[in-house]
N, C-alpha and C. Protein backbone atom coordinates (compact mmCIF):
# COMPACT_ATOMS: atom_id res chain seq x y z
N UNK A 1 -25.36 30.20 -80.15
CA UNK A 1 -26.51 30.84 -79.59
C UNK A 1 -26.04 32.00 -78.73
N UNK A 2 -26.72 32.90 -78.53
CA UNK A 2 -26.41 34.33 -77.74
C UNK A 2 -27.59 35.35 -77.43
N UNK A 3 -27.20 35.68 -76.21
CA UNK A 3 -28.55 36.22 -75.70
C UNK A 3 -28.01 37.72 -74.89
N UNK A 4 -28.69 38.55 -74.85
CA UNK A 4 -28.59 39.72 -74.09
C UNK A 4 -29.77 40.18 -73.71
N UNK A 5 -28.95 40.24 -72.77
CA UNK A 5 -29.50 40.75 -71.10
C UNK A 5 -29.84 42.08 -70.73
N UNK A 6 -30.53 42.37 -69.74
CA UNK A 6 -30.56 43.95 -69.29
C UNK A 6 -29.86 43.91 -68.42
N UNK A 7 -29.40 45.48 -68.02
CA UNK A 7 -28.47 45.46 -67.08
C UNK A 7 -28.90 44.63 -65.63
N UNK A 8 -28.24 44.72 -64.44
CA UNK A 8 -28.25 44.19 -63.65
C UNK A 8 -29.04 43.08 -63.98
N UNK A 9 -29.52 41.98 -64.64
CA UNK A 9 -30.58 41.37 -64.28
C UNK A 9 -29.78 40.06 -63.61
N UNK A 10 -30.76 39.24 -62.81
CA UNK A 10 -29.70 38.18 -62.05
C UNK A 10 -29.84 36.76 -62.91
N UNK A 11 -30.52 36.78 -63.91
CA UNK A 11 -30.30 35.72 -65.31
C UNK A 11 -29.51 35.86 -65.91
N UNK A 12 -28.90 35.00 -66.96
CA UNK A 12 -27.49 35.10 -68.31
C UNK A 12 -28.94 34.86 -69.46
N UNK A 13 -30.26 34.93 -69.53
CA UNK A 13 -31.09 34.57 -70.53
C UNK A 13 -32.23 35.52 -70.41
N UNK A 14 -32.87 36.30 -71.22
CA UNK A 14 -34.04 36.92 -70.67
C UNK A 14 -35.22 35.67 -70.63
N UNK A 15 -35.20 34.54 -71.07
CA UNK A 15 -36.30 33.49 -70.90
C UNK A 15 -36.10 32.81 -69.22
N UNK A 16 -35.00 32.85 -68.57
CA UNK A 16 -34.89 32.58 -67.93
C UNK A 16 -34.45 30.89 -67.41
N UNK A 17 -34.52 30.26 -68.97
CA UNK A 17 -34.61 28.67 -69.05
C UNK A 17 -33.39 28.31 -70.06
N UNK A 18 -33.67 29.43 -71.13
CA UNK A 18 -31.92 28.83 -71.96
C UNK A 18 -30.58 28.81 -71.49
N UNK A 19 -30.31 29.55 -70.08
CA UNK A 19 -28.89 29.53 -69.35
C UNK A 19 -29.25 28.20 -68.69
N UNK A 20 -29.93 26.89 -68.23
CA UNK A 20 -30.26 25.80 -68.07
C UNK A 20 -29.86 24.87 -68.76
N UNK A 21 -30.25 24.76 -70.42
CA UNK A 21 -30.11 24.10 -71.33
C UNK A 21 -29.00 24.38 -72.09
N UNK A 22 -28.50 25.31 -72.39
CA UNK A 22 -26.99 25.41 -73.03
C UNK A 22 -25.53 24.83 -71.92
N UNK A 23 -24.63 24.43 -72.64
CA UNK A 23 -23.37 23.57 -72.17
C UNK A 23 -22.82 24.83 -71.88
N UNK A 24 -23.06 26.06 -72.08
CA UNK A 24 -22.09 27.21 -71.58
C UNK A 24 -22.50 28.51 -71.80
N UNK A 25 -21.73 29.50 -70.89
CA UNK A 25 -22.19 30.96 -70.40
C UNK A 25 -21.29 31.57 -70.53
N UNK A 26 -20.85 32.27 -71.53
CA UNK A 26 -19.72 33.20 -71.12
C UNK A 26 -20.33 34.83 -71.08
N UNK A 27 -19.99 35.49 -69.87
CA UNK A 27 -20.50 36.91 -69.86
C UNK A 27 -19.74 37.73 -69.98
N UNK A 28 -20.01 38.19 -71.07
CA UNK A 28 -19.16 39.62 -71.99
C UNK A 28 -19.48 41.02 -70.68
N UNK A 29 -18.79 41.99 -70.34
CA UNK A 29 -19.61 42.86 -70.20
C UNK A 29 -18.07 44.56 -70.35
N UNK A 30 -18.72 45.56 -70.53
CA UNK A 30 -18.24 46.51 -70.75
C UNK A 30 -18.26 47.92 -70.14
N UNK A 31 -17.50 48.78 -69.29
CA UNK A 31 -17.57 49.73 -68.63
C UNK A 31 -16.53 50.72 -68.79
N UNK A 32 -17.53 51.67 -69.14
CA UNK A 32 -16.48 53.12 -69.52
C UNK A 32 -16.03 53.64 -68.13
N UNK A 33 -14.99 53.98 -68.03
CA UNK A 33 -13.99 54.64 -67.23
C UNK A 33 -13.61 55.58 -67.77
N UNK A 34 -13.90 57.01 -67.92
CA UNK A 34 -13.79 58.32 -68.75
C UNK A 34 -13.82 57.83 -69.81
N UNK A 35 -12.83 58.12 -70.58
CA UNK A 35 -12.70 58.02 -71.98
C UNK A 35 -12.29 56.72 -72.46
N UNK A 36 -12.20 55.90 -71.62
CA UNK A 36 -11.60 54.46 -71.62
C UNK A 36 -12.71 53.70 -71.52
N UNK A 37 -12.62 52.36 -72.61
CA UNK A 37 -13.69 50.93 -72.05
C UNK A 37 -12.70 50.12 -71.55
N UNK A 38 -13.37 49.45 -70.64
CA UNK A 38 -12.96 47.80 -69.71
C UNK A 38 -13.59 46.70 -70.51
N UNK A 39 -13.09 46.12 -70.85
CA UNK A 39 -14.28 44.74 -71.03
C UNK A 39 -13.90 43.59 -70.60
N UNK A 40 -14.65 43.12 -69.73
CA UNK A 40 -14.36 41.70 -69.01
C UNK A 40 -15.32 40.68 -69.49
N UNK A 41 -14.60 39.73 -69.22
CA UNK A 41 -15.56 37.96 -69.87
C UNK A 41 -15.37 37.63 -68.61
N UNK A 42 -16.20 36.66 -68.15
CA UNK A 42 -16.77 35.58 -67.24
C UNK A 42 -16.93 34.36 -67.27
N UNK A 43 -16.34 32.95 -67.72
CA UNK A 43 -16.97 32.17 -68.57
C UNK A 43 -17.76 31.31 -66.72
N UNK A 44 -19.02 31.51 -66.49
CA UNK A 44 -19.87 31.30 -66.05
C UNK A 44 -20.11 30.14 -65.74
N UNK A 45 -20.56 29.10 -66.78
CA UNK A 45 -20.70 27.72 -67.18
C UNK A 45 -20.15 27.37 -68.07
N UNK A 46 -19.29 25.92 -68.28
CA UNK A 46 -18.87 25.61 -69.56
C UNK A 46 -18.92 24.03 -69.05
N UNK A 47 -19.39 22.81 -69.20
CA UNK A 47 -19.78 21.62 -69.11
C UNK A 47 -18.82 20.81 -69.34
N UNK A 48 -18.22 20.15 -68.77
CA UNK A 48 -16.87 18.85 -69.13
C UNK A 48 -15.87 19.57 -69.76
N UNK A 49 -15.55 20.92 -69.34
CA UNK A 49 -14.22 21.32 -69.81
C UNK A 49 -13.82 21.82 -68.53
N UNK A 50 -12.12 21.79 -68.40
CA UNK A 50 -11.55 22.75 -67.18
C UNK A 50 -11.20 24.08 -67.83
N UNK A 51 -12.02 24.78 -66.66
CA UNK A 51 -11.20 26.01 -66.90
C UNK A 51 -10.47 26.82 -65.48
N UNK A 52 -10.49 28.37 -65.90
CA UNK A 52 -9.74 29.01 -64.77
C UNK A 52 -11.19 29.81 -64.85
N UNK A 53 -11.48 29.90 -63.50
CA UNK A 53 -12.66 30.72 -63.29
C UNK A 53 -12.62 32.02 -62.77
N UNK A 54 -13.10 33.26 -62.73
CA UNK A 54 -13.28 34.68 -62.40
C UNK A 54 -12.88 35.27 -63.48
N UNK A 55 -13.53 36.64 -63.13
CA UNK A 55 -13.57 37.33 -63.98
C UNK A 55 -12.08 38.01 -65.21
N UNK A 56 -11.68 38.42 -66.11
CA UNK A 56 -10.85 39.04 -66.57
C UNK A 56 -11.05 39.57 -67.83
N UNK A 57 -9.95 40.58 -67.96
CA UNK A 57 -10.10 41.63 -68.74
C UNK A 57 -9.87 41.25 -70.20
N UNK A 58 -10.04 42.10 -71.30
CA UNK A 58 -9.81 41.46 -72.86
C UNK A 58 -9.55 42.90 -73.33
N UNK A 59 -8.67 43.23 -74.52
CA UNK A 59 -8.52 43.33 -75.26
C UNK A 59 -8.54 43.22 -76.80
N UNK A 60 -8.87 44.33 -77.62
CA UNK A 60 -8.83 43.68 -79.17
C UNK A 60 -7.60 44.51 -79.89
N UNK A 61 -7.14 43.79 -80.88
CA UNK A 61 -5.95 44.20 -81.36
C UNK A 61 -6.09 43.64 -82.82
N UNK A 62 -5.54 44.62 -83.60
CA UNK A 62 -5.05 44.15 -84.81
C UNK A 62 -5.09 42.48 -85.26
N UNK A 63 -3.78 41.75 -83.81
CA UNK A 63 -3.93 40.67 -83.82
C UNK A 63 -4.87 39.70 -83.53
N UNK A 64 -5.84 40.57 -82.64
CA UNK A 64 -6.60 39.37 -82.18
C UNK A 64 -7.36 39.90 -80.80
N UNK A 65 -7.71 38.93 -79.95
CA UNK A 65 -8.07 39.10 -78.60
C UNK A 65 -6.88 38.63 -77.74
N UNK A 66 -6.54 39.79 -76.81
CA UNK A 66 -6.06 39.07 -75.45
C UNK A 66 -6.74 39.15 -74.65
N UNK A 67 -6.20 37.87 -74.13
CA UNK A 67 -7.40 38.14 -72.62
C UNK A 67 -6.08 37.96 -71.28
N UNK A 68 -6.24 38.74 -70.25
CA UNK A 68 -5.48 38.89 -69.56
C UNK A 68 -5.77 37.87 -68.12
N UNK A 69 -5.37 37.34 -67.98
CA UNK A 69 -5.61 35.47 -66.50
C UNK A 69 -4.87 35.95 -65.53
């Protein structure tokens, strides 16, 4: 499932009720810096799993995604 948002808004759902009911949130988001994009993930909520929380950066590559911790 996947949902998008308007900017700033202070929901992860425009219904306001499916970031409630889903086991997890991860927030994509993307910012040009001149000629350069940033893109950072968030994983927000994720239910009976550990993770490492705050924000970080990603990459796409040939190989794959990095994500930088």
């Amino acid at each position: 499932l996947t949902s998008e948002i308007q900017k700033d808004s202070p929901w992860y759902s425009r219904d306001t009720y499916t970031e409630i009911a889903c086991d997890g949130i991860i927030h994509l988001k993307s910012t040009s810096i001149g000629s350069d994009v940033q893109r950072t993930m968030e994983v927000v909520k994720m239910r009976n799993t550990k993770m490492k929380g705050g924000i970080h950066t990603f990459t796409f590559s040939p190989k794959g995604i990095t994500i930088t911790v």
